[in-house]
PDB file of N, CA and C in Angstrom:
ATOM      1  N   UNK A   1      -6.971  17.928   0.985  1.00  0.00           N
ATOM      2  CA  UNK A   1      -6.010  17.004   0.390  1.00  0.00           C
ATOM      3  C   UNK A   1      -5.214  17.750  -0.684  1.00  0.00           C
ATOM      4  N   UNK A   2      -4.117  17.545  -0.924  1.00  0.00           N
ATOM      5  CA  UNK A   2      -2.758  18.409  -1.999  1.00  0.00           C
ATOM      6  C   UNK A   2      -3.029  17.267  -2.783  1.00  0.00           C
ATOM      7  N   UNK A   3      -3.642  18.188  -4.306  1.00  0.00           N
ATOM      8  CA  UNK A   3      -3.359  17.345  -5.219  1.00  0.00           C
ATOM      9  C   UNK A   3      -2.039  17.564  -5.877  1.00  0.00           C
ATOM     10  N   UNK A   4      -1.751  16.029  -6.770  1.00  0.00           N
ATOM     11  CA  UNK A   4      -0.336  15.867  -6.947  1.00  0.00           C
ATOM     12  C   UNK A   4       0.318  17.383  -7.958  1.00  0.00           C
ATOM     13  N   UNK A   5       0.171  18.113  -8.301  1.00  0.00           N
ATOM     14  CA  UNK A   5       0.564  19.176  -8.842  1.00  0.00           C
ATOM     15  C   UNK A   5       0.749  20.503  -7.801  1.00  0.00           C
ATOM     16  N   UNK A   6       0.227  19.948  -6.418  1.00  0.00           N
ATOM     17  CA  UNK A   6       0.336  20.757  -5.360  1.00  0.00           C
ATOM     18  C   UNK A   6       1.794  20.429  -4.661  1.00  0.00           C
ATOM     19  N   UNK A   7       1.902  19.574  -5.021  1.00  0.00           N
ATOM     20  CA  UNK A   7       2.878  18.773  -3.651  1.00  0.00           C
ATOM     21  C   UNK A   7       4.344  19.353  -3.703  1.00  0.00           C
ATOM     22  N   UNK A   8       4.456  19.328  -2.724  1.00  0.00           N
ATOM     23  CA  UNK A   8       5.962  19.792  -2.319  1.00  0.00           C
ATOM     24  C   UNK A   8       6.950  18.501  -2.118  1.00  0.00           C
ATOM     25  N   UNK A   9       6.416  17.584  -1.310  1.00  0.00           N
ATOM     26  CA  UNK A   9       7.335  16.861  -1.003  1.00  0.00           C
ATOM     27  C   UNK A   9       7.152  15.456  -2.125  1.00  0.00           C
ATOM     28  N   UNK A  10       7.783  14.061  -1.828  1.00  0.00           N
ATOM     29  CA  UNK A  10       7.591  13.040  -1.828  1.00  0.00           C
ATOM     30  C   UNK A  10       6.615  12.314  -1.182  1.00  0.00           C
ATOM     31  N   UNK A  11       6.814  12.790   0.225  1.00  0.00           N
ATOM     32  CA  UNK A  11       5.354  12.555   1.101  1.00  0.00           C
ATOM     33  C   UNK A  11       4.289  13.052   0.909  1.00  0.00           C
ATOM     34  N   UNK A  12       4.242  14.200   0.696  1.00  0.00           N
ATOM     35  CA  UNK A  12       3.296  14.984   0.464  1.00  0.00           C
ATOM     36  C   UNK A  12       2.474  14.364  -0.867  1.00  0.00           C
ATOM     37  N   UNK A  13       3.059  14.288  -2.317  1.00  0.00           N
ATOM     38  CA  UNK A  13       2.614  13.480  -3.697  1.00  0.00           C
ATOM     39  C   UNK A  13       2.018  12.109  -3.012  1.00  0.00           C
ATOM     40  N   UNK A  14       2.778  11.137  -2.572  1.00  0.00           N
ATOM     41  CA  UNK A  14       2.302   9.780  -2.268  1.00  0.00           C
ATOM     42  C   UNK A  14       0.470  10.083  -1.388  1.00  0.00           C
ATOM     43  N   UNK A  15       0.582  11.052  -0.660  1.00  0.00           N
ATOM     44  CA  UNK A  15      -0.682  11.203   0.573  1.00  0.00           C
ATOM     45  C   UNK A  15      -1.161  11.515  -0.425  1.00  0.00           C
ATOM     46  N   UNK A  16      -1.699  12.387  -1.599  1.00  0.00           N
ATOM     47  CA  UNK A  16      -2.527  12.382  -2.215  1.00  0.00           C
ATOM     48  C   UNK A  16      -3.425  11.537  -3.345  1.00  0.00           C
ATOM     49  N   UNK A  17      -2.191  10.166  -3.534  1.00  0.00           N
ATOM     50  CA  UNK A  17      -2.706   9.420  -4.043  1.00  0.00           C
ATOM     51  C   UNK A  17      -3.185   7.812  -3.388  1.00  0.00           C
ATOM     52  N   UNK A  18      -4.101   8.194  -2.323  1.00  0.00           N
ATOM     53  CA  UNK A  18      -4.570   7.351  -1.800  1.00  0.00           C
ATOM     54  C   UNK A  18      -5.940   7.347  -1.162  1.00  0.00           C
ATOM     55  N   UNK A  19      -6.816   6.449  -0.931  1.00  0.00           N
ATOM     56  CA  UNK A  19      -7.820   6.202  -0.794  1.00  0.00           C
ATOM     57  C   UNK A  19      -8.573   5.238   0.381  1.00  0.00           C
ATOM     58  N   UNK A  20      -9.726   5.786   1.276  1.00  0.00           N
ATOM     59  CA  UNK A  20      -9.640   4.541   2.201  1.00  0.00           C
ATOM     60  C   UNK A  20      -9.688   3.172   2.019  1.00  0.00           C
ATOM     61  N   UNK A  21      -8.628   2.357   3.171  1.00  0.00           N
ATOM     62  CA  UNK A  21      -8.231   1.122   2.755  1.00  0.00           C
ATOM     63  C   UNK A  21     -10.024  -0.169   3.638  1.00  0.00           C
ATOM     64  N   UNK A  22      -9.980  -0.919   3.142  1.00  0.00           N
ATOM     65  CA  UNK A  22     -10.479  -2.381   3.427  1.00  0.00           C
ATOM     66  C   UNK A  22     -10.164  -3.146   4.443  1.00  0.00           C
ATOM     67  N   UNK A  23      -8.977  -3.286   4.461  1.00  0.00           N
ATOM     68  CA  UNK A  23      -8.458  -4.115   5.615  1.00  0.00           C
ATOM     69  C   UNK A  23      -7.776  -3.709   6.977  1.00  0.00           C
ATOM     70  N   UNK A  24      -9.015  -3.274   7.437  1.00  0.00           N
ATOM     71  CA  UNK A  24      -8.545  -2.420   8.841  1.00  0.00           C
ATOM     72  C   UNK A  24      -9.512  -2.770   9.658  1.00  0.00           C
ATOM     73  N   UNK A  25      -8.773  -2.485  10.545  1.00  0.00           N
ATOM     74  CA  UNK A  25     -10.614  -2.140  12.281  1.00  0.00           C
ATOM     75  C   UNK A  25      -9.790  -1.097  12.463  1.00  0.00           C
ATOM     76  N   UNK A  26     -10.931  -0.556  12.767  1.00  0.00           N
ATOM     77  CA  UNK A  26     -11.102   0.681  14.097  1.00  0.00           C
ATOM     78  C   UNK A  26     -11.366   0.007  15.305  1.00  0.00           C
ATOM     79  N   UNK A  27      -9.921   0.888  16.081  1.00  0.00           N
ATOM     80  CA  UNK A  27     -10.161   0.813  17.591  1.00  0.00           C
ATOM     81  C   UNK A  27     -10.400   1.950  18.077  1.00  0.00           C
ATOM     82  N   UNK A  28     -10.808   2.050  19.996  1.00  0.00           N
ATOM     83  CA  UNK A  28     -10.634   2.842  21.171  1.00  0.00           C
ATOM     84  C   UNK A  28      -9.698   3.985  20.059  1.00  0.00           C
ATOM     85  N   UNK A  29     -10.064   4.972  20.219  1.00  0.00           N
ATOM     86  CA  UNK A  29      -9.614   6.483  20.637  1.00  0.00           C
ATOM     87  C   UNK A  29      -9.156   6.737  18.894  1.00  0.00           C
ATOM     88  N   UNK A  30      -9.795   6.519  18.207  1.00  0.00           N
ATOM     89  CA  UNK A  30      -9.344   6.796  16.036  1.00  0.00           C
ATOM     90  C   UNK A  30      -8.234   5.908  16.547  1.00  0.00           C
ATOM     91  N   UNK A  31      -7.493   4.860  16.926  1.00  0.00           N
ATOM     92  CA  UNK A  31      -6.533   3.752  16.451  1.00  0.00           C
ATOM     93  C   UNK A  31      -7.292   3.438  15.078  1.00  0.00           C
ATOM     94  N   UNK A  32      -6.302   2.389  14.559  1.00  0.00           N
ATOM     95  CA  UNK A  32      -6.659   1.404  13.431  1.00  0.00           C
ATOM     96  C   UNK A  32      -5.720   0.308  13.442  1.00  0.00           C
ATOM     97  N   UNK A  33      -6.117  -0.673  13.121  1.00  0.00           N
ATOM     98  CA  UNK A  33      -5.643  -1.998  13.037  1.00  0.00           C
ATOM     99  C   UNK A  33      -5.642  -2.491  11.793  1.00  0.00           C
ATOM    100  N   UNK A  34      -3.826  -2.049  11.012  1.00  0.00           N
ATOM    101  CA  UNK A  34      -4.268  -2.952   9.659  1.00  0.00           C
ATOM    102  C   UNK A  34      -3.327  -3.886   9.234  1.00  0.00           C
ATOM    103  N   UNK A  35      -4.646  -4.673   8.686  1.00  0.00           N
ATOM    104  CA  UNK A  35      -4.455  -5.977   8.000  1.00  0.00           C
ATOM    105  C   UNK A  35      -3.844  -5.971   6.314  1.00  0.00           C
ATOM    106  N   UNK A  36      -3.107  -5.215   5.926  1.00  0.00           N
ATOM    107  CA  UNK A  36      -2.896  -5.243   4.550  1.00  0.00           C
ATOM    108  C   UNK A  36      -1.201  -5.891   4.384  1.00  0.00           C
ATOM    109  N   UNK A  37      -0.834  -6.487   5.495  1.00  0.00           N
ATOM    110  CA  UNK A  37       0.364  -7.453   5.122  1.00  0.00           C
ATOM    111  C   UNK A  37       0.514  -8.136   6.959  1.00  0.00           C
ATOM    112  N   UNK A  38       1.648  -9.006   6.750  1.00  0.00           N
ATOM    113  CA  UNK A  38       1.888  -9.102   7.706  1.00  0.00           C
ATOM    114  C   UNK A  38       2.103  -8.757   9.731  1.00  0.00           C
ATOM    115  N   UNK A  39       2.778  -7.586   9.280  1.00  0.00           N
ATOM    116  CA  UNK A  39       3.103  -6.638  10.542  1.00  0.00           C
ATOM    117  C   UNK A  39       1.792  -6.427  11.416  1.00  0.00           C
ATOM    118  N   UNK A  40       0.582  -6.217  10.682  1.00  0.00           N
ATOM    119  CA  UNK A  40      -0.565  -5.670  11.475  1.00  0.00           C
ATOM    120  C   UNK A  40      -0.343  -4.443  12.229  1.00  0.00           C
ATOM    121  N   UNK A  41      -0.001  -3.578  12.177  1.00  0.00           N
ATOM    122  CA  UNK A  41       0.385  -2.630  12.728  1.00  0.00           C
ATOM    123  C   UNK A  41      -0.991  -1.781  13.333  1.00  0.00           C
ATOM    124  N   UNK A  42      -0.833  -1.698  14.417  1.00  0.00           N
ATOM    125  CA  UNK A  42      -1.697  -1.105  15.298  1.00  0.00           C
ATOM    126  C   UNK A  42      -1.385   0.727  15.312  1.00  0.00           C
ATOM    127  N   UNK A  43      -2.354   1.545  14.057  1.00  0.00           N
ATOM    128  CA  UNK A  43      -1.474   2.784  13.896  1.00  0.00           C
ATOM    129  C   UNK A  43      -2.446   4.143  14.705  1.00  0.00           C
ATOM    130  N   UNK A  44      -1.936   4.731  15.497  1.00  0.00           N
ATOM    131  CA  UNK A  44      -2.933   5.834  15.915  1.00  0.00           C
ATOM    132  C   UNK A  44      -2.874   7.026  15.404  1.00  0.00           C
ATOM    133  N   UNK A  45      -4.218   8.344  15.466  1.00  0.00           N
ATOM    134  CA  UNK A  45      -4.731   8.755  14.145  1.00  0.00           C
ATOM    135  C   UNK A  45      -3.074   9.614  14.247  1.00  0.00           C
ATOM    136  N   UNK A  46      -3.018   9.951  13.270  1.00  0.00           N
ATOM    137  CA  UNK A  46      -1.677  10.867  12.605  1.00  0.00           C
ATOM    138  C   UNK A  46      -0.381  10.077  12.599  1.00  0.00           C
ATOM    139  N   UNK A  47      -0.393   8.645  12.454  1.00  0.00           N
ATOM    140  CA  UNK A  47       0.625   8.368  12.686  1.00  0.00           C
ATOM    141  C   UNK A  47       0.550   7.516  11.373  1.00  0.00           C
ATOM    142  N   UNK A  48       1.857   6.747  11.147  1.00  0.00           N
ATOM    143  CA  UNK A  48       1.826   5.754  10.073  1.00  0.00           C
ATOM    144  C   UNK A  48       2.138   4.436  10.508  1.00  0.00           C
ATOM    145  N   UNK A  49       1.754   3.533   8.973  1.00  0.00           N
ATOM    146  CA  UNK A  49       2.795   2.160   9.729  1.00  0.00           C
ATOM    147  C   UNK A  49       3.704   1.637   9.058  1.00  0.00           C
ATOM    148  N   UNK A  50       4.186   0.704   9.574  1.00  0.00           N
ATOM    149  CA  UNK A  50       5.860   0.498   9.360  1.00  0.00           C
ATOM    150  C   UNK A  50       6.136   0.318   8.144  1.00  0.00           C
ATOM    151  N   UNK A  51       5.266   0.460   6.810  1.00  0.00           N
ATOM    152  CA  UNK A  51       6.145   0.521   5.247  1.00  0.00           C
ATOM    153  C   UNK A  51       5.915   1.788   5.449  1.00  0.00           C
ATOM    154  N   UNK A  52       5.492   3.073   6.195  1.00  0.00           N
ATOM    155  CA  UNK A  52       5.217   4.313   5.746  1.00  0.00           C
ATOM    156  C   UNK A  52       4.569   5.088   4.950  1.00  0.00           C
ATOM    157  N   UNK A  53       3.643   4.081   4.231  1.00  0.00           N
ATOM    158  CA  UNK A  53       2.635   4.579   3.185  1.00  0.00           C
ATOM    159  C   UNK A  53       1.512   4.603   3.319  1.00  0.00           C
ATOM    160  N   UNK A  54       0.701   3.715   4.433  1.00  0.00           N
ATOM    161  CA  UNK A  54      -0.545   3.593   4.931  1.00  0.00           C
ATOM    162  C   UNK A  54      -0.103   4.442   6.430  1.00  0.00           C
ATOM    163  N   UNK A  55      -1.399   5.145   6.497  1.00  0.00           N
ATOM    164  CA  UNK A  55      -1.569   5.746   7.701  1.00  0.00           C
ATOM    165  C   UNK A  55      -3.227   6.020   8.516  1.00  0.00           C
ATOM    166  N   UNK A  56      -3.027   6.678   9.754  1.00  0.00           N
ATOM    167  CA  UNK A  56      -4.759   6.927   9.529  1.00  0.00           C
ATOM    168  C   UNK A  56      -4.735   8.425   9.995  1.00  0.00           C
ATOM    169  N   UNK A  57      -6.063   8.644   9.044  1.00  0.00           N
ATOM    170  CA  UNK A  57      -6.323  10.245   9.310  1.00  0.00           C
ATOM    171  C   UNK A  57      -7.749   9.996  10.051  1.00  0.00           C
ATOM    172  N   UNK A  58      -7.962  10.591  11.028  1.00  0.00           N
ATOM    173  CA  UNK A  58      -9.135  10.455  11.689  1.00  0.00           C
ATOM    174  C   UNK A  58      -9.820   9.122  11.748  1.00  0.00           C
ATOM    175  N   UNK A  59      -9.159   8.339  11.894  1.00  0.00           N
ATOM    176  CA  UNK A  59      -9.734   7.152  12.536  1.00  0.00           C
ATOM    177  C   UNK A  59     -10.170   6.032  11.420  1.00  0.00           C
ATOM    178  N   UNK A  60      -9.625   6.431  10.190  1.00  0.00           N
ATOM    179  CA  UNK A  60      -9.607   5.896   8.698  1.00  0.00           C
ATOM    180  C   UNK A  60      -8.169   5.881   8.362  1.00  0.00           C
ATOM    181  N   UNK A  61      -8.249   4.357   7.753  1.00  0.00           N
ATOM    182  CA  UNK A  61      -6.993   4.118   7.349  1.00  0.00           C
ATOM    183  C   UNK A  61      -6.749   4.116   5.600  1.00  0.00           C
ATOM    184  N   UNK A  62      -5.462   5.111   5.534  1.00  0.00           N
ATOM    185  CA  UNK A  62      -5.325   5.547   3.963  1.00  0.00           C
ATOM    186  C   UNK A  62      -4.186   4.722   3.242  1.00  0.00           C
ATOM    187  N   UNK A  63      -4.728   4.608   2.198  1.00  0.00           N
ATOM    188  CA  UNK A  63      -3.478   3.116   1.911  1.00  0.00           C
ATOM    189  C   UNK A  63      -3.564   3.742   0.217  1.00  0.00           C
ATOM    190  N   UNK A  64      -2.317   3.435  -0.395  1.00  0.00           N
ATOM    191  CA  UNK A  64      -1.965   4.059  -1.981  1.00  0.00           C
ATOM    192  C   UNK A  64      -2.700   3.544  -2.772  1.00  0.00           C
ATOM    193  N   UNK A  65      -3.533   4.260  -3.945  1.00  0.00           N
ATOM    194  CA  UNK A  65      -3.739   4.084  -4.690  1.00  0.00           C
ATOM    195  C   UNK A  65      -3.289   4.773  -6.268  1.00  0.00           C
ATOM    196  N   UNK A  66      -3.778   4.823  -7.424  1.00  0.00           N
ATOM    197  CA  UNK A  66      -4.230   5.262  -8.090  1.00  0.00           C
ATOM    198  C   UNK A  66      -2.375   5.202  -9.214  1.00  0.00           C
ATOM    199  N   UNK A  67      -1.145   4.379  -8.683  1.00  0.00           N
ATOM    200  CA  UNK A  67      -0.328   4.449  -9.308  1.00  0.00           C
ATOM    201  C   UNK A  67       0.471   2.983  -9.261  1.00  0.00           C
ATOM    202  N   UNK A  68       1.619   2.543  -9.623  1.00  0.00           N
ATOM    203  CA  UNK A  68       1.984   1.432  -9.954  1.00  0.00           C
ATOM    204  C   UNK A  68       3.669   1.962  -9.232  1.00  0.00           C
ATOM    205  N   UNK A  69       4.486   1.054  -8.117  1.00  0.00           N
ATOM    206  CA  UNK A  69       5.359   1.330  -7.744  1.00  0.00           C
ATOM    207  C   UNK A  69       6.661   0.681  -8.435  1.00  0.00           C
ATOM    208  N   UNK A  70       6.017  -0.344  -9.335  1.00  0.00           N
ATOM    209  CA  UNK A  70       6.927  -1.302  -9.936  1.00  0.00           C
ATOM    210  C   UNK A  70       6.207  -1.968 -10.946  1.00  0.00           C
ATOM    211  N   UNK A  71       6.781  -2.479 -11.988  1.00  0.00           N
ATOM    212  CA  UNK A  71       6.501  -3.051 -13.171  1.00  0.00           C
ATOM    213  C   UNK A  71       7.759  -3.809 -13.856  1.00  0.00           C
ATOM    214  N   UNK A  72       7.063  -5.363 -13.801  1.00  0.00           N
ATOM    215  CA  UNK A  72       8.061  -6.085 -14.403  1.00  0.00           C
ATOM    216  C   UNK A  72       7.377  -7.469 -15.370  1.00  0.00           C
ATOM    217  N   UNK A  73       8.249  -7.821 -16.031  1.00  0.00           N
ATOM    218  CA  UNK A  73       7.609  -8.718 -16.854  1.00  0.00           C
ATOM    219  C   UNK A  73       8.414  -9.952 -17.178  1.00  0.00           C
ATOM    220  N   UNK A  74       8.477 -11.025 -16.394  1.00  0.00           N
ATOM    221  CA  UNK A  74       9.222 -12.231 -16.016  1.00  0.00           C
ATOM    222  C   UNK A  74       8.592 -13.925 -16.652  1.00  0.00           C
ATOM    223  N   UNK A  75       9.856 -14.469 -16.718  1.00  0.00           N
ATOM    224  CA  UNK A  75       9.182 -15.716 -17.018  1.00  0.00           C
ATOM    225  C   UNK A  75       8.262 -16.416 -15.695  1.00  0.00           C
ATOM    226  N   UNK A  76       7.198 -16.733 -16.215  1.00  0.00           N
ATOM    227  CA  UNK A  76       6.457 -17.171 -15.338  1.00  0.00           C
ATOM    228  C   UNK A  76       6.995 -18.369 -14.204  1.00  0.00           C
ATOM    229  N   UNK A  77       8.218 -19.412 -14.917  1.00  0.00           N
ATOM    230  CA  UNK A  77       8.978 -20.318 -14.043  1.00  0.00           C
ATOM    231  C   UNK A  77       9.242 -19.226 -12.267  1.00  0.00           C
ATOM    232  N   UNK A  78       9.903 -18.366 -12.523  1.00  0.00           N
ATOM    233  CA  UNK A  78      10.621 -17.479 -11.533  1.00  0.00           C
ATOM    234  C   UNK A  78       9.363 -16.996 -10.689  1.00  0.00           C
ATOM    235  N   UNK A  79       7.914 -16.995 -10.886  1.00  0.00           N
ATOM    236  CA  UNK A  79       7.114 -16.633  -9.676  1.00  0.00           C
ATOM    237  C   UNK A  79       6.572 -17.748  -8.783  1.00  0.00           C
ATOM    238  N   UNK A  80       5.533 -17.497  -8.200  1.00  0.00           N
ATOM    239  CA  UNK A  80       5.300 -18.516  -7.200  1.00  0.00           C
ATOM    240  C   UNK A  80       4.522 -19.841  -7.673  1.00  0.00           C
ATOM    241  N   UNK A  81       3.670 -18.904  -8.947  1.00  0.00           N
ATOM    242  CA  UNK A  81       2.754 -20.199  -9.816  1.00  0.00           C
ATOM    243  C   UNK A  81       3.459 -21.257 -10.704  1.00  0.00           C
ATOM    244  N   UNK A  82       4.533 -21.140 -10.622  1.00  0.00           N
ATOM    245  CA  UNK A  82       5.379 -21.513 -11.878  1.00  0.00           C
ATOM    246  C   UNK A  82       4.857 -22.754 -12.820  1.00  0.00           C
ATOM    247  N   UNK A  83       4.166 -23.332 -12.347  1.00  0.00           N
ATOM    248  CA  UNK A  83       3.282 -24.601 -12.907  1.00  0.00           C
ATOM    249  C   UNK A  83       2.215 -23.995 -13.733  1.00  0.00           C
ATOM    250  N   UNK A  84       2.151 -22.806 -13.418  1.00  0.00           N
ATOM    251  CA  UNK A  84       0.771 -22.267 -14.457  1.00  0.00           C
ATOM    252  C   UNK A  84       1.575 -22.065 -15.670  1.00  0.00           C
ATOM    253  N   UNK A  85       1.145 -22.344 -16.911  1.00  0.00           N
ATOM    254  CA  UNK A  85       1.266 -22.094 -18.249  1.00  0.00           C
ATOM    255  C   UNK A  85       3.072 -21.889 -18.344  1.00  0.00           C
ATOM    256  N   UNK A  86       3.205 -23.068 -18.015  1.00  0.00           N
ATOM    257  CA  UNK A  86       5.406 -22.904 -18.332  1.00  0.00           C
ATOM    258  C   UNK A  86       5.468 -22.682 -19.537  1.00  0.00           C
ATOM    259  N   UNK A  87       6.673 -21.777 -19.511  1.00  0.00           N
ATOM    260  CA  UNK A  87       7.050 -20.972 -20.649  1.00  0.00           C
ATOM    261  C   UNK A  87       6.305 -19.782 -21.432  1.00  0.00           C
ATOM    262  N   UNK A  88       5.530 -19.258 -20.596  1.00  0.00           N
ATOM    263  CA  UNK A  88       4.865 -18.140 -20.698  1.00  0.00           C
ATOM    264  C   UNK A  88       5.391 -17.153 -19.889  1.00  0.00           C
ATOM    265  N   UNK A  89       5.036 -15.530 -20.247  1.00  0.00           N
ATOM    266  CA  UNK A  89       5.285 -14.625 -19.472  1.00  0.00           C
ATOM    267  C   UNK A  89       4.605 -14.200 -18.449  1.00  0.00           C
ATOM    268  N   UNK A  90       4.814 -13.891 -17.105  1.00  0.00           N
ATOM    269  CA  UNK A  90       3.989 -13.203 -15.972  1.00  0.00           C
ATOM    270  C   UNK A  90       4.296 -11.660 -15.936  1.00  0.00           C
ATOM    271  N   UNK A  91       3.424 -10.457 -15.825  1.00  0.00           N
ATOM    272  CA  UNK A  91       3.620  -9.022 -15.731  1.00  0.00           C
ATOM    273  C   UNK A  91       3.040  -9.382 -13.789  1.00  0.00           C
ATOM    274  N   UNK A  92       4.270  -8.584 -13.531  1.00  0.00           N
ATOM    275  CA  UNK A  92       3.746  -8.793 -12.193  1.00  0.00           C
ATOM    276  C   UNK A  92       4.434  -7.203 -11.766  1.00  0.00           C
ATOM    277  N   UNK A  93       3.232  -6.396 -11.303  1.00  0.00           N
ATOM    278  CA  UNK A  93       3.281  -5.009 -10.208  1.00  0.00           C
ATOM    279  C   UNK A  93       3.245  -4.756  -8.983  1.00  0.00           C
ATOM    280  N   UNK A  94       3.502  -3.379  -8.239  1.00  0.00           N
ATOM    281  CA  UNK A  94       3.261  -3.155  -7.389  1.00  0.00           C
ATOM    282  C   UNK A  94       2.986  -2.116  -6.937  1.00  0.00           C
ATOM    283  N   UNK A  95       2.518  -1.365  -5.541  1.00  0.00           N
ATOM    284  CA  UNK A  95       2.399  -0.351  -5.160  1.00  0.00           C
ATOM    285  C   UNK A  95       3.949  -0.662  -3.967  1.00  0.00           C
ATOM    286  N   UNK A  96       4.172   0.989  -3.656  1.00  0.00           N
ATOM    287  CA  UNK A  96       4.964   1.178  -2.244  1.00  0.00           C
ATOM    288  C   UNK A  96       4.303   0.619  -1.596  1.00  0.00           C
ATOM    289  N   UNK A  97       5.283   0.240  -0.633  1.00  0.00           N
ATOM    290  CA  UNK A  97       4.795  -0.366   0.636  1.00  0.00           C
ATOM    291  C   UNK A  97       5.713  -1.585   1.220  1.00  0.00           C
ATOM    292  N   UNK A  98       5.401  -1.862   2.658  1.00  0.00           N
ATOM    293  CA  UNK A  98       5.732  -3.670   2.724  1.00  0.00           C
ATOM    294  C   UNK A  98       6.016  -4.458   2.018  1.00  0.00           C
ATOM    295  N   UNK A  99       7.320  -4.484   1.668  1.00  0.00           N
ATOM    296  CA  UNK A  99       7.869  -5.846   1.081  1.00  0.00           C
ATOM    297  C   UNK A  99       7.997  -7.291   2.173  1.00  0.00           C
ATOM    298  N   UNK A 100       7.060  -7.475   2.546  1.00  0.00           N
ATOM    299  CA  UNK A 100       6.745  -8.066   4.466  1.00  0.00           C
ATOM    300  C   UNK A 100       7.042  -9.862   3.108  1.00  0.00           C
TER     301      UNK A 100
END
């Protein structure tokens, strides 16, 4: 694995900061089947899926960790809870990936 002071690319930095994911099966022949949004993407080994950030390496599926892709800090009205504590602030993050 290229740690991030190794990396050459963009791709290359992101693959190192990730870790095996939870929400997958393993299928027939290292496939993987993951469940970490909508799409379900059925990905086989060396390939990725359709946000491009989860992939599988040998029959394990690698999904980002260890960084924050976004950071924002909103009135709580504007998210989905908006009934929770009105007129308070929500910090709401993210990793790359599926905006699904």
């Amino acid at each position: 694995m290229t740690t991030p002071t190794q990396a050459a690319t963009l791709e290359q930095l992101l693959d190192s900061l990730t870790v095996e994911g939870e929400l997958y099966e393993l299928l027939e022949e290292d496939a993987v089947r993951c469940y970490a949004c909508g799409h379900r993407c059925l990905i086989k080994e060396g390939r990725r899926g359709i946000c491009k950030v989860r992939f599988n390496e040998g029959g394990v599926l690698k999904v980002p960790f260890g960084y924050v892709g976004a950071l924002q800090c909103d009135p709580t009205e504007k998210k989905p809870f908006f009934h929770v504590l009105p007129g308070s602030d929500t910090l709401t993050f993210g990793m790359l990936g599926c905006d699904f």
